[in-house]
C-alpha atoms as a PDB file:
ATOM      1  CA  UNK A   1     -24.934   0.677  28.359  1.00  0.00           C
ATOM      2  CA  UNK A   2     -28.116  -1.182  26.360  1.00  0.00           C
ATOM      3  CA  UNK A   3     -31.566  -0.446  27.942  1.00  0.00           C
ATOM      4  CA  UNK A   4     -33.680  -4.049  27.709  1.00  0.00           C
ATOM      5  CA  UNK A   5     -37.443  -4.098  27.398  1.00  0.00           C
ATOM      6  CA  UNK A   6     -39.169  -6.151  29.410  1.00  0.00           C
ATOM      7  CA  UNK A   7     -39.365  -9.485  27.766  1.00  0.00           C
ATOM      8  CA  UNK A   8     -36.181  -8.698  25.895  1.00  0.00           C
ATOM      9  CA  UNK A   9     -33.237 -11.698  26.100  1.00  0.00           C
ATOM     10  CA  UNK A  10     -30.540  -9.976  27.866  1.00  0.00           C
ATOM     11  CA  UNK A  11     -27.872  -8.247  26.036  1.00  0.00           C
ATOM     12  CA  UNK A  12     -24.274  -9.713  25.178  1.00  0.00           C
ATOM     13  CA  UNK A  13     -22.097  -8.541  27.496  1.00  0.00           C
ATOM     14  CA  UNK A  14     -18.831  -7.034  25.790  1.00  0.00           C
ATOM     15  CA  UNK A  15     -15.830  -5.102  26.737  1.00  0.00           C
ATOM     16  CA  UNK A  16     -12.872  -4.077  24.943  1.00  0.00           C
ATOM     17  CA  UNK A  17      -9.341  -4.376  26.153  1.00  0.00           C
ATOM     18  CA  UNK A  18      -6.170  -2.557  24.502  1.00  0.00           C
ATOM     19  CA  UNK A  19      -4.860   0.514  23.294  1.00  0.00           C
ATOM     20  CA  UNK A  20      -5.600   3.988  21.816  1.00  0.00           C
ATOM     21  CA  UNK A  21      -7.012   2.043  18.358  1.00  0.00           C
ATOM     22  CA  UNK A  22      -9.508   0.243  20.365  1.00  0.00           C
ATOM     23  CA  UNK A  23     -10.308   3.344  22.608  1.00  0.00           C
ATOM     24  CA  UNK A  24     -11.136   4.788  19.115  1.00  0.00           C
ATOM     25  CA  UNK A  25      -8.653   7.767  18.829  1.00  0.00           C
ATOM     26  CA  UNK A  26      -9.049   9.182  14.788  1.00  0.00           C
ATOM     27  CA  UNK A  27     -13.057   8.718  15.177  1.00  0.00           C
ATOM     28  CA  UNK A  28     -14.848  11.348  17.109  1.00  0.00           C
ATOM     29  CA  UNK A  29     -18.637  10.721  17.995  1.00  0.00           C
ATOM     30  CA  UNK A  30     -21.414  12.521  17.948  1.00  0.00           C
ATOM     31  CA  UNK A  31     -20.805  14.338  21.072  1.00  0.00           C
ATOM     32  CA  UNK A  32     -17.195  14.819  20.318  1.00  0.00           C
ATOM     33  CA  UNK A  33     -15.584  11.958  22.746  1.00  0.00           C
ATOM     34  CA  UNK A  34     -13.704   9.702  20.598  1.00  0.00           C
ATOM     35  CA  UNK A  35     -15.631   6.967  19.686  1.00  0.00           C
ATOM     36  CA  UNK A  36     -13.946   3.534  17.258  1.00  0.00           C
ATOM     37  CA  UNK A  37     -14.728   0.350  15.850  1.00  0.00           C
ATOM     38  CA  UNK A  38     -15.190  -1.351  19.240  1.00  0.00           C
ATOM     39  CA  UNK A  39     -17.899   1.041  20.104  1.00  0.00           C
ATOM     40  CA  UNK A  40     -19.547   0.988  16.706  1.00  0.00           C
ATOM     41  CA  UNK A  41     -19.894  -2.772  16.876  1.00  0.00           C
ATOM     42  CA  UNK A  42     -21.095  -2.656  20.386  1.00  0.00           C
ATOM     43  CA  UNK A  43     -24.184  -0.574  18.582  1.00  0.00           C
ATOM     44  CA  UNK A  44     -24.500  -2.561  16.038  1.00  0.00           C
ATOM     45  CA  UNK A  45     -25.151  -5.735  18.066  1.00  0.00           C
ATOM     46  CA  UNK A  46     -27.183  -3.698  21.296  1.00  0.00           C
ATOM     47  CA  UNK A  47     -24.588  -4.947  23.452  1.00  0.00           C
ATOM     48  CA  UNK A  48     -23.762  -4.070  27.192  1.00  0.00           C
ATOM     49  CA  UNK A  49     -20.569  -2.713  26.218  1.00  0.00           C
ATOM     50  CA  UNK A  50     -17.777  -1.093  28.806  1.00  0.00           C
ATOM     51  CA  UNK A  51     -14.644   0.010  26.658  1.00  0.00           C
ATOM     52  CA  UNK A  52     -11.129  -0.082  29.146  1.00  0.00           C
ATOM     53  CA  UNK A  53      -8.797   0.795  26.398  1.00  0.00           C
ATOM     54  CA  UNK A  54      -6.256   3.495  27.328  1.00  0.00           C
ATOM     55  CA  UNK A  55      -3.720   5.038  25.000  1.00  0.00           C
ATOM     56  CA  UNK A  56      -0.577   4.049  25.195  1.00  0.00           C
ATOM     57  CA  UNK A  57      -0.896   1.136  26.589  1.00  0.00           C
ATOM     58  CA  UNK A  58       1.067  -2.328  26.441  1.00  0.00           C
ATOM     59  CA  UNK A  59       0.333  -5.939  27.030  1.00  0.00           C
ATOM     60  CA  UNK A  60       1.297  -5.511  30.461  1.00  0.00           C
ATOM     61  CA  UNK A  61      -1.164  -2.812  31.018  1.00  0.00           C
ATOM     62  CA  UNK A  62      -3.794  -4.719  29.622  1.00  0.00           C
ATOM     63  CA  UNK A  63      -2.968  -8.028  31.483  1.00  0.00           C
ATOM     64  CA  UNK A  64      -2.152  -6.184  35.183  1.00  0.00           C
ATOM     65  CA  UNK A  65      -4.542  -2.992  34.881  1.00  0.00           C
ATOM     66  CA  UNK A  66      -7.096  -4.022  32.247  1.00  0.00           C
ATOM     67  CA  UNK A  67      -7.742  -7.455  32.718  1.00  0.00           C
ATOM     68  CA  UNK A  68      -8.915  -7.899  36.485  1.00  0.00           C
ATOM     69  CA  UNK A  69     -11.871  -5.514  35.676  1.00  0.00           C
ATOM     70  CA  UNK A  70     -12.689  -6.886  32.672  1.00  0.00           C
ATOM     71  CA  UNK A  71     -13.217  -9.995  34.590  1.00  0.00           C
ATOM     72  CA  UNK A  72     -15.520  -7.779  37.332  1.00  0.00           C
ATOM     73  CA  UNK A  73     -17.667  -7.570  34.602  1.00  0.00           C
ATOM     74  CA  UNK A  74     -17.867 -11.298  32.974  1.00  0.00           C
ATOM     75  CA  UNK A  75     -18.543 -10.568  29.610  1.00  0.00           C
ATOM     76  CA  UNK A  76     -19.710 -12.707  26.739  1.00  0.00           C
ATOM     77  CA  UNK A  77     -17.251 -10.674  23.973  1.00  0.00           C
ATOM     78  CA  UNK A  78     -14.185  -9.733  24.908  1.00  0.00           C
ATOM     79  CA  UNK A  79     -11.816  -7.865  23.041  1.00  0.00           C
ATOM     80  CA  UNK A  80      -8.149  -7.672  23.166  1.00  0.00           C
ATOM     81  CA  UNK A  81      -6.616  -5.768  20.441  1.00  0.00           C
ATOM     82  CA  UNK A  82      -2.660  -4.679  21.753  1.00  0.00           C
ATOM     83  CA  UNK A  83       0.617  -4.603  20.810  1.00  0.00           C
ATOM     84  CA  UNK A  84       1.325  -2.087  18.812  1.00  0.00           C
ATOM     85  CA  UNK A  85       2.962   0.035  21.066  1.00  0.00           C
ATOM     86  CA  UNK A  86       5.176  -2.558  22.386  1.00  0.00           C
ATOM     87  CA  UNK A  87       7.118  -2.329  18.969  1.00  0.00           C
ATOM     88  CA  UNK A  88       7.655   1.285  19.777  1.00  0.00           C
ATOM     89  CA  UNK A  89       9.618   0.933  22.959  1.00  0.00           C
ATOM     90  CA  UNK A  90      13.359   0.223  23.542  1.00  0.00           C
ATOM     91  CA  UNK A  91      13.499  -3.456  25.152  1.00  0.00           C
ATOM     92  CA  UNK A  92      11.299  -4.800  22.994  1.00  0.00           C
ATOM     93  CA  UNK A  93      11.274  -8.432  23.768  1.00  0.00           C
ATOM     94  CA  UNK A  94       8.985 -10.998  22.361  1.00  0.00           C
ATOM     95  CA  UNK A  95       8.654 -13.825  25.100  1.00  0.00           C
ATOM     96  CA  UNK A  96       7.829 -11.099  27.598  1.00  0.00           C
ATOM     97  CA  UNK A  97       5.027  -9.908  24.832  1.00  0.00           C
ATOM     98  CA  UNK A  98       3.884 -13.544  24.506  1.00  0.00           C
ATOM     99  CA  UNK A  99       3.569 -15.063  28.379  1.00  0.00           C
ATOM    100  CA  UNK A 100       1.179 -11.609  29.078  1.00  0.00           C
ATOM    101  CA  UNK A 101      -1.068 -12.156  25.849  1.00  0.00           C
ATOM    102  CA  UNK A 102      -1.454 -15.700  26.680  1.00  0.00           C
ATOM    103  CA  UNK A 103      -1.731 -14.797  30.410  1.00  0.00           C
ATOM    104  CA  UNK A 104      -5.046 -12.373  29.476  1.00  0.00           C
ATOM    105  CA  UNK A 105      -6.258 -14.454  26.571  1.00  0.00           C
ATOM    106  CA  UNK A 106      -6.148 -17.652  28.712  1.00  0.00           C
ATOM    107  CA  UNK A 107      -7.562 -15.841  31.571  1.00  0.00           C
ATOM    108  CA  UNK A 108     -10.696 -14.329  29.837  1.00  0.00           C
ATOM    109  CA  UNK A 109     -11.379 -18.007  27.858  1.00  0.00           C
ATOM    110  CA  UNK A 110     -11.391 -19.671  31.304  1.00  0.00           C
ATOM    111  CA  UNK A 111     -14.186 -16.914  32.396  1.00  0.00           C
ATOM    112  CA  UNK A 112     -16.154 -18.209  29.037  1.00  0.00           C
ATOM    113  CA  UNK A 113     -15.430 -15.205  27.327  1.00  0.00           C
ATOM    114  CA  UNK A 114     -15.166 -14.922  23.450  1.00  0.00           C
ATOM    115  CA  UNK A 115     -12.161 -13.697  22.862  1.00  0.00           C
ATOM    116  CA  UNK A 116     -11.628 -11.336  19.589  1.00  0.00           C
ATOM    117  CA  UNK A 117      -8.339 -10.353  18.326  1.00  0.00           C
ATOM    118  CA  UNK A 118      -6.743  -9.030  15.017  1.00  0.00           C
ATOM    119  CA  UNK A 119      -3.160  -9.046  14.122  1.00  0.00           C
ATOM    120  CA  UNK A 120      -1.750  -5.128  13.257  1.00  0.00           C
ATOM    121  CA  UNK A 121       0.015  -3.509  10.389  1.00  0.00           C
ATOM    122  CA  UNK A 122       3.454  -2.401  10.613  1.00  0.00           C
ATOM    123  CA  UNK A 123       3.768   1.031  12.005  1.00  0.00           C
ATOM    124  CA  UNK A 124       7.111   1.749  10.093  1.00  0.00           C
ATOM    125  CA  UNK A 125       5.362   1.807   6.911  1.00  0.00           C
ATOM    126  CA  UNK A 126       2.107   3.574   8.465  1.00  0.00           C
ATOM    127  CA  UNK A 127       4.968   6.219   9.788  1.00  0.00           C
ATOM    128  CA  UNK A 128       6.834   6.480   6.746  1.00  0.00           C
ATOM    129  CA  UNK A 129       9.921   5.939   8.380  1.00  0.00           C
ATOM    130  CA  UNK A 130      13.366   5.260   6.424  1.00  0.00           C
ATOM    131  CA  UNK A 131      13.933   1.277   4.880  1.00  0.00           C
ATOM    132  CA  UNK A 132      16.805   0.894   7.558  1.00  0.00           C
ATOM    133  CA  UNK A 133      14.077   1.871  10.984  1.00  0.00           C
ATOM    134  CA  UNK A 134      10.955   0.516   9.035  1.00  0.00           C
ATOM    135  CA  UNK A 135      12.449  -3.182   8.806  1.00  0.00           C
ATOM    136  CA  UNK A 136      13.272  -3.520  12.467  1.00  0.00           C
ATOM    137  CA  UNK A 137       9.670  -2.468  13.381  1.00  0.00           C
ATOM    138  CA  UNK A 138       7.959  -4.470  10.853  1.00  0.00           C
ATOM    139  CA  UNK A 139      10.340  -7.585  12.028  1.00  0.00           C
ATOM    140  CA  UNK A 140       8.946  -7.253  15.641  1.00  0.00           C
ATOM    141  CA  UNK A 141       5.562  -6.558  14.186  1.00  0.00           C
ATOM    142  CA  UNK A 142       5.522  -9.872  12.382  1.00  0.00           C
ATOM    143  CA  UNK A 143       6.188 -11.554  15.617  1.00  0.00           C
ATOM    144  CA  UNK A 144       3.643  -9.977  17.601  1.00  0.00           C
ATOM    145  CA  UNK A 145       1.377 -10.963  14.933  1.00  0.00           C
ATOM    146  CA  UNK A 146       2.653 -14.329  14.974  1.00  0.00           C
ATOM    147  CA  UNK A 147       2.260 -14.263  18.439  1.00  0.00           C
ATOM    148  CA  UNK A 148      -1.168 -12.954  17.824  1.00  0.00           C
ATOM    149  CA  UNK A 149      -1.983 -15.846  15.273  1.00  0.00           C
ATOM    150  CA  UNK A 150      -1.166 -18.614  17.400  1.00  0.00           C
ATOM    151  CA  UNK A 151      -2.795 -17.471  20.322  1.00  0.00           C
ATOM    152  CA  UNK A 152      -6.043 -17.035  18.324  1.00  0.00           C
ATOM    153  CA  UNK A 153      -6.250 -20.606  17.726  1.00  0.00           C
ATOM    154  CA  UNK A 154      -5.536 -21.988  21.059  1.00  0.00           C
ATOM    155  CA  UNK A 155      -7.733 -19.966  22.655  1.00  0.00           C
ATOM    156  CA  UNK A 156     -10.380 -20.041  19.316  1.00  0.00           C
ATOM    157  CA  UNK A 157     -10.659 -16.320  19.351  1.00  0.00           C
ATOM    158  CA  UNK A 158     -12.912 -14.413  16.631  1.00  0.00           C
ATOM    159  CA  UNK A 159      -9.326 -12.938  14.792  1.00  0.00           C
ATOM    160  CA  UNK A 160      -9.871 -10.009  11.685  1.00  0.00           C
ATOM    161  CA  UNK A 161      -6.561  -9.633   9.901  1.00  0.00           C
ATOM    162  CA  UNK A 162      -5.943  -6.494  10.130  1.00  0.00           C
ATOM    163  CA  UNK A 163      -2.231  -6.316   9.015  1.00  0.00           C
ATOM    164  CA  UNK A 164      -3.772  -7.951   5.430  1.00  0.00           C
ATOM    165  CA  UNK A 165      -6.815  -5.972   4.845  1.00  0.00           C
ATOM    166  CA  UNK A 166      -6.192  -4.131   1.686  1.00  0.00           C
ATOM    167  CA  UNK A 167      -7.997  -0.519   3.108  1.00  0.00           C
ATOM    168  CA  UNK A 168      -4.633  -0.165   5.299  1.00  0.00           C
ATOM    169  CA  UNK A 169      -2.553   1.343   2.030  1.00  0.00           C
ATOM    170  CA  UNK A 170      -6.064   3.462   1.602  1.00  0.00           C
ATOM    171  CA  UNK A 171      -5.261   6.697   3.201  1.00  0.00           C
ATOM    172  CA  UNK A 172      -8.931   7.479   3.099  1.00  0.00           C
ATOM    173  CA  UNK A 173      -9.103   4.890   5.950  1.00  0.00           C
ATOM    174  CA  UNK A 174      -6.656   6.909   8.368  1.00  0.00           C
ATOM    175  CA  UNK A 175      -7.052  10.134  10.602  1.00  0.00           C
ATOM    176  CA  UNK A 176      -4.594  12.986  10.243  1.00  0.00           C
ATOM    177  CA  UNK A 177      -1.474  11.259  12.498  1.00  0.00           C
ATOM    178  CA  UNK A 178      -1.517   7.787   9.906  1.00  0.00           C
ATOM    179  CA  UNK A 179      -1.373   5.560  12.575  1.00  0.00           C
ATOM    180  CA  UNK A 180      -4.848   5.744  13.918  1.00  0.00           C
ATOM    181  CA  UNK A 181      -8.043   4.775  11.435  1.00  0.00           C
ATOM    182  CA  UNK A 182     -10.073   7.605  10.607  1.00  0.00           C
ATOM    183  CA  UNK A 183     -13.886   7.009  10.912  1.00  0.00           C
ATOM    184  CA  UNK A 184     -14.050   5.201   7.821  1.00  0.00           C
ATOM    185  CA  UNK A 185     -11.255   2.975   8.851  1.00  0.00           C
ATOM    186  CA  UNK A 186     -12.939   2.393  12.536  1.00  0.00           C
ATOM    187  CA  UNK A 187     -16.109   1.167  10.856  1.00  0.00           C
ATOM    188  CA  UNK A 188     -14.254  -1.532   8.141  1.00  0.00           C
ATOM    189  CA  UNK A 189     -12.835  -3.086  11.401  1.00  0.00           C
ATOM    190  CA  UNK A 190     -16.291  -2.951  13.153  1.00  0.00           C
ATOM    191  CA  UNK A 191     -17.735  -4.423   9.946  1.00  0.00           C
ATOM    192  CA  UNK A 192     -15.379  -6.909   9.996  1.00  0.00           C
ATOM    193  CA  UNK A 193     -15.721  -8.304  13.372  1.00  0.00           C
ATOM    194  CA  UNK A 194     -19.187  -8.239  12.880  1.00  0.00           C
ATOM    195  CA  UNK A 195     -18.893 -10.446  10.179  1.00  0.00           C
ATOM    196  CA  UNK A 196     -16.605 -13.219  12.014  1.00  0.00           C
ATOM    197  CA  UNK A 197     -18.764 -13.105  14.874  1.00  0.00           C
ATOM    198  CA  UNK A 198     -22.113 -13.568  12.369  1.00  0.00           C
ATOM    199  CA  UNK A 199     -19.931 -16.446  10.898  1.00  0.00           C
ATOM    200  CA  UNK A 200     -19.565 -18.090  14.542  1.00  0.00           C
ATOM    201  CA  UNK A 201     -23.119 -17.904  15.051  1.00  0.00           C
ATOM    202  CA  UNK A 202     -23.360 -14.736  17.441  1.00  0.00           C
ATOM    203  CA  UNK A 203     -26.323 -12.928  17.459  1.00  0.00           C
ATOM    204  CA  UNK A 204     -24.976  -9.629  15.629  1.00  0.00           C
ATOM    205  CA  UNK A 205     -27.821  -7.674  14.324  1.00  0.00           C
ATOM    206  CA  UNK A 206     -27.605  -5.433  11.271  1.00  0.00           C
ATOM    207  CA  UNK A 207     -23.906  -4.500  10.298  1.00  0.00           C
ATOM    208  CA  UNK A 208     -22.603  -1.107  11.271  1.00  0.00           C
ATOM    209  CA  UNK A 209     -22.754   0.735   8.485  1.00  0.00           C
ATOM    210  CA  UNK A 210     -19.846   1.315   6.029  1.00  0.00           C
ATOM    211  CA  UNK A 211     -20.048   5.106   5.238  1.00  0.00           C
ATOM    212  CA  UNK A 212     -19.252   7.695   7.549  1.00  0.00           C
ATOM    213  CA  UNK A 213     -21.081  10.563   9.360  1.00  0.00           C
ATOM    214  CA  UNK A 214     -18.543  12.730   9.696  1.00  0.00           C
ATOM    215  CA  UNK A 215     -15.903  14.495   7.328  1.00  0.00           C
ATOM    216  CA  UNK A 216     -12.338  12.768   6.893  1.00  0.00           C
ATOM    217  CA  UNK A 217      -9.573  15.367   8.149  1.00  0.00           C
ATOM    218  CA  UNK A 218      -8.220  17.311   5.227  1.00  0.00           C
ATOM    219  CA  UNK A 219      -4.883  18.258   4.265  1.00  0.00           C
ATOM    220  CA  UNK A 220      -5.077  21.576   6.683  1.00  0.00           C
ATOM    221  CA  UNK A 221      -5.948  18.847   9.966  1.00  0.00           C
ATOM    222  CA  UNK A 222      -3.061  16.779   9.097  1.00  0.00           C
ATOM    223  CA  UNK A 223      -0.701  19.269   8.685  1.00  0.00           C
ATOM    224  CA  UNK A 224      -2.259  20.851  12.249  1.00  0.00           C
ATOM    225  CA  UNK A 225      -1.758  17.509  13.334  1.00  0.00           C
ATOM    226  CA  UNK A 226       2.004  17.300  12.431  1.00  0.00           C
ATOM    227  CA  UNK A 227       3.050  20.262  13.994  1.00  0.00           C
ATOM    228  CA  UNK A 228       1.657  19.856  17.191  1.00  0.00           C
ATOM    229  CA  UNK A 229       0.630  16.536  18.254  1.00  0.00           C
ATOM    230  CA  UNK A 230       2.911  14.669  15.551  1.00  0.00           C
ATOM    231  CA  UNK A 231       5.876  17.033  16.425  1.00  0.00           C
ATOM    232  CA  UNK A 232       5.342  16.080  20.453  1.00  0.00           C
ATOM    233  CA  UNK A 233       5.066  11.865  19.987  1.00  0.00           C
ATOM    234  CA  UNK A 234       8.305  12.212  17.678  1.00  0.00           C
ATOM    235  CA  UNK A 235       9.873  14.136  20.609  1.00  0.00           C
ATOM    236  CA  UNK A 236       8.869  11.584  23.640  1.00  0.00           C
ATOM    237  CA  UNK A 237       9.987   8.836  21.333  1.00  0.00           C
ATOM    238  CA  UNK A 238      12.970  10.225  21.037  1.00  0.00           C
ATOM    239  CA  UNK A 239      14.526   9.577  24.276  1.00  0.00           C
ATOM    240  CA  UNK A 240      12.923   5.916  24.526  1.00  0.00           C
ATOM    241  CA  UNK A 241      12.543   4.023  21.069  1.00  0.00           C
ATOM    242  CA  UNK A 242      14.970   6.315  18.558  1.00  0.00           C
ATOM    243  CA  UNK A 243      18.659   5.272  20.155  1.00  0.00           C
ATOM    244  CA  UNK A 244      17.210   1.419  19.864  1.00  0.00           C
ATOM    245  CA  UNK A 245      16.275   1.823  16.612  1.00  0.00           C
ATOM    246  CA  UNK A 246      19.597   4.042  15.609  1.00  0.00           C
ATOM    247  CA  UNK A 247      20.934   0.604  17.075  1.00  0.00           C
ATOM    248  CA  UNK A 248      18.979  -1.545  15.045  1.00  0.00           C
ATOM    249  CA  UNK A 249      19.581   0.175  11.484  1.00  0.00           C
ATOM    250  CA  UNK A 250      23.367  -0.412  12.450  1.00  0.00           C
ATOM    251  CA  UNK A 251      22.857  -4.391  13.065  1.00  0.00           C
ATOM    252  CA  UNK A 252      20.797  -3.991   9.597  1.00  0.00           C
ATOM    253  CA  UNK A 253      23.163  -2.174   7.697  1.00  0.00           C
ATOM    254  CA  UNK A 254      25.950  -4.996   9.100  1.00  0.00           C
ATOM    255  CA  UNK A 255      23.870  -8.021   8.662  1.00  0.00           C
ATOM    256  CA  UNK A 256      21.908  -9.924   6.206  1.00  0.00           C
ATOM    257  CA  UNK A 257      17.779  -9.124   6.642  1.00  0.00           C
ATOM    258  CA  UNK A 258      17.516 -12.548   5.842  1.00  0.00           C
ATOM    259  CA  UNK A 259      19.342 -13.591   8.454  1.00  0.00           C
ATOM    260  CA  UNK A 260      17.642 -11.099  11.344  1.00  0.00           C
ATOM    261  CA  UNK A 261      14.775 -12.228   9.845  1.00  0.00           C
ATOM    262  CA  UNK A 262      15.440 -15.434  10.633  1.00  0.00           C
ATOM    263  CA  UNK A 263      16.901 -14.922  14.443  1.00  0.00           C
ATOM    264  CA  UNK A 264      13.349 -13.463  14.922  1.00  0.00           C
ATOM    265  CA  UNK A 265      11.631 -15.925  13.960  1.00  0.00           C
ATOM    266  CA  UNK A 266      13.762 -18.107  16.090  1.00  0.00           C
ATOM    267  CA  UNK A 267      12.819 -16.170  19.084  1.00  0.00           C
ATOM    268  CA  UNK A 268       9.199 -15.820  18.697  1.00  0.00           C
ATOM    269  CA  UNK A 269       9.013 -20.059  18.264  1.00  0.00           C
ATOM    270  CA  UNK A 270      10.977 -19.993  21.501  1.00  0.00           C
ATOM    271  CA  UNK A 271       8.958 -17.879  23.350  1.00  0.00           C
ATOM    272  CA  UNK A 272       5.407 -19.874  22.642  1.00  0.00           C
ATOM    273  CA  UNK A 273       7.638 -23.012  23.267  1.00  0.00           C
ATOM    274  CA  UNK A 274       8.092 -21.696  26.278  1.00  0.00           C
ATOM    275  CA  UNK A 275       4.620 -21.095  27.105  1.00  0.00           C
ATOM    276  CA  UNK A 276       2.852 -24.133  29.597  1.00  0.00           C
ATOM    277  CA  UNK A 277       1.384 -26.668  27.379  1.00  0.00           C
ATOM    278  CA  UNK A 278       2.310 -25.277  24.354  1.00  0.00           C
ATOM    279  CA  UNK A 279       3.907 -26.596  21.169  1.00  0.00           C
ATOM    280  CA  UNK A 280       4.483 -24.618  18.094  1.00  0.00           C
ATOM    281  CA  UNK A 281       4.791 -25.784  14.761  1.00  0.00           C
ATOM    282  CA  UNK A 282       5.782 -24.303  12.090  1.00  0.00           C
ATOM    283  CA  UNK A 283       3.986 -25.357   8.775  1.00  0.00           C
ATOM    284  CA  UNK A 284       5.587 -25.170   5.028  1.00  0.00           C
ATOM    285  CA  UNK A 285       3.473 -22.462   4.187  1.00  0.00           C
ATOM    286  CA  UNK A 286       3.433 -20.147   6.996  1.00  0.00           C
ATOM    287  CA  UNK A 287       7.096 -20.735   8.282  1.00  0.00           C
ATOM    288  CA  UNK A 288       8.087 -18.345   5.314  1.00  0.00           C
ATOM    289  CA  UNK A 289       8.410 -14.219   5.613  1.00  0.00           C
ATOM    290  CA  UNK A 290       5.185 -13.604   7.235  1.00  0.00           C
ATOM    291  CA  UNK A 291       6.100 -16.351  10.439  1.00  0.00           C
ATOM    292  CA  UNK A 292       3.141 -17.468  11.265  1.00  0.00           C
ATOM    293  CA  UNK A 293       2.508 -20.573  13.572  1.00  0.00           C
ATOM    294  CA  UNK A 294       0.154 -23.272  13.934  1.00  0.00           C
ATOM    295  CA  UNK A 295      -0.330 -24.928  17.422  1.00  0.00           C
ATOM    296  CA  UNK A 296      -0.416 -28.381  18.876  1.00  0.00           C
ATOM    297  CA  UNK A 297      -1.015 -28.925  22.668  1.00  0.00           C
ATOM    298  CA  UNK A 298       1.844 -31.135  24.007  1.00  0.00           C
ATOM    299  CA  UNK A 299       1.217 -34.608  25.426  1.00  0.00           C
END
């Protein structure tokens, strides 16, 4: 928490909602605690900053567990990076993802929060994982992104685009596990957030700073990292996501892409259709592979 001198205008007030990338998992501090991009921009711009991200968790963890403290605490910057790990779980399904982002976006904009978002990249190519499993993921990826997208702009949240930065093929940017950034990676995304929120006007401070303090995890830490913690997530997903994604390399081996492609697409403009007040539109150039939506509220 920032310490004011007397005299001082008060601090923003931020806190981060989400997941084990915003509760900075791949970037240990200083005092060994793990550390990320949301905490490194709090720093950077001497906020009040209270971080509620958990690992693991969904957009219904963040909207039922996250969310009514957040509001406790009224801040001026609120982040809400999630989704991720909805991809990863058998039952995936896209309108339930969309009414419980809207639910917490629309929530903390009513409060007269700033929201701040990014879109993620696919964690089928992060994982490596065989063309037949990757395109599945990446499919509900691109609609949680799309999702993410259209969201962003009814609510006018300060949105990085993650999935699109070009350091995500860098593997300098990750830890050991590939699907967390390593320091390096944590401070791009603090860097950029810092610059969308200079852009808007926020008082932000210097940047964080690019380079990092600490060493990137070498090829002895990954492998470490493989056969213990890698080795145990492969295991738990095993019973839960594997067998739905066995199913879904069958329905892509029997089908067109094109065409699943297409039903997904279908589904996410149904499910922010069938959000209250909300119209989407789909425009020439972002109906194509990537999906995304631009809004209109209905009359």
């Amino acid at each position: 928490m920032t310490v004011r001198q007397h005299g001082q205008a008060p601090a923003l007030r931020f806190t981060a909602l989400g997941d084990s990338l915003t509760e900075g998992l791949g970037d240990r501090g200083p005092d060994g605690t793990w550390r990320g991009w949301a905490a490194l921009l709090a720093e950077a711009l001497g906020a009040d900053f209270r971080n509620l991200a958990v690992s693991g968790a969904r957009t219904g963890d963040v909207l039922l567990t996250q969310l009514p403290e957040a509001r406790r605490h009224r801040p001026d910057l609120a982040a809400v990076v999630v989704g991720g790990n909805d991809t990863l779980r058998a039952g995936f399904d896209i309108r339930i993802v969309a009414r419980q982002l809207d639910t917490t976006f629309g929530s903390l904009a009513l409060d007269g929060s700033a929201v701040l978002t990014a879109c993620l990249p696919d964690p089928g190519t992060a994982l490596g994982l065989p063309r037949a499993l990757a395109r599945p993921l990446a499919r509900r990826m691109r609609s949680v992104n799309s999702v993410v997208h259209a969201l962003s702009r009814r609510y006018d949240a300060v949105h990085v685009h993650l999935a699109d930065a070009g350091w995500t093929a860098d593997p300098e940017m990750w830890s050991a596990d590939r699907l967390h950034p390593g320091e390096r990676g944590h401070r791009a995304l603090a860097l950029a957030f810092h610059t969308e929120l200079a852009a808007r006007g926020f008082p932000v401070g210097l940047a964080p700073a690019a380079e990092p303090d600490g060493r990137a995890p070498g090829r002895a830490a990954k492998a470490w990292w493989l056969a213990t913690r890698g080795t145990q997530w492969v295991a738990a997903r095993c019973t839960d996501l594997l067998p739905d994604l066995v199913r879904l390399a069958m329905a892509e081996r029997r089908a067109d892409p094109a065409e699943l492609d297409h039903w997904a697409h279908a589904e996410t403009l149904a499910a922010l259709r069938a959000l209250p007040h909300l119209t989407p539109r789909p425009t020439g150039a972002e109906a194509g592979a990537e999906g995304e939506l631009t809004l209109r509220q209905a009359s």
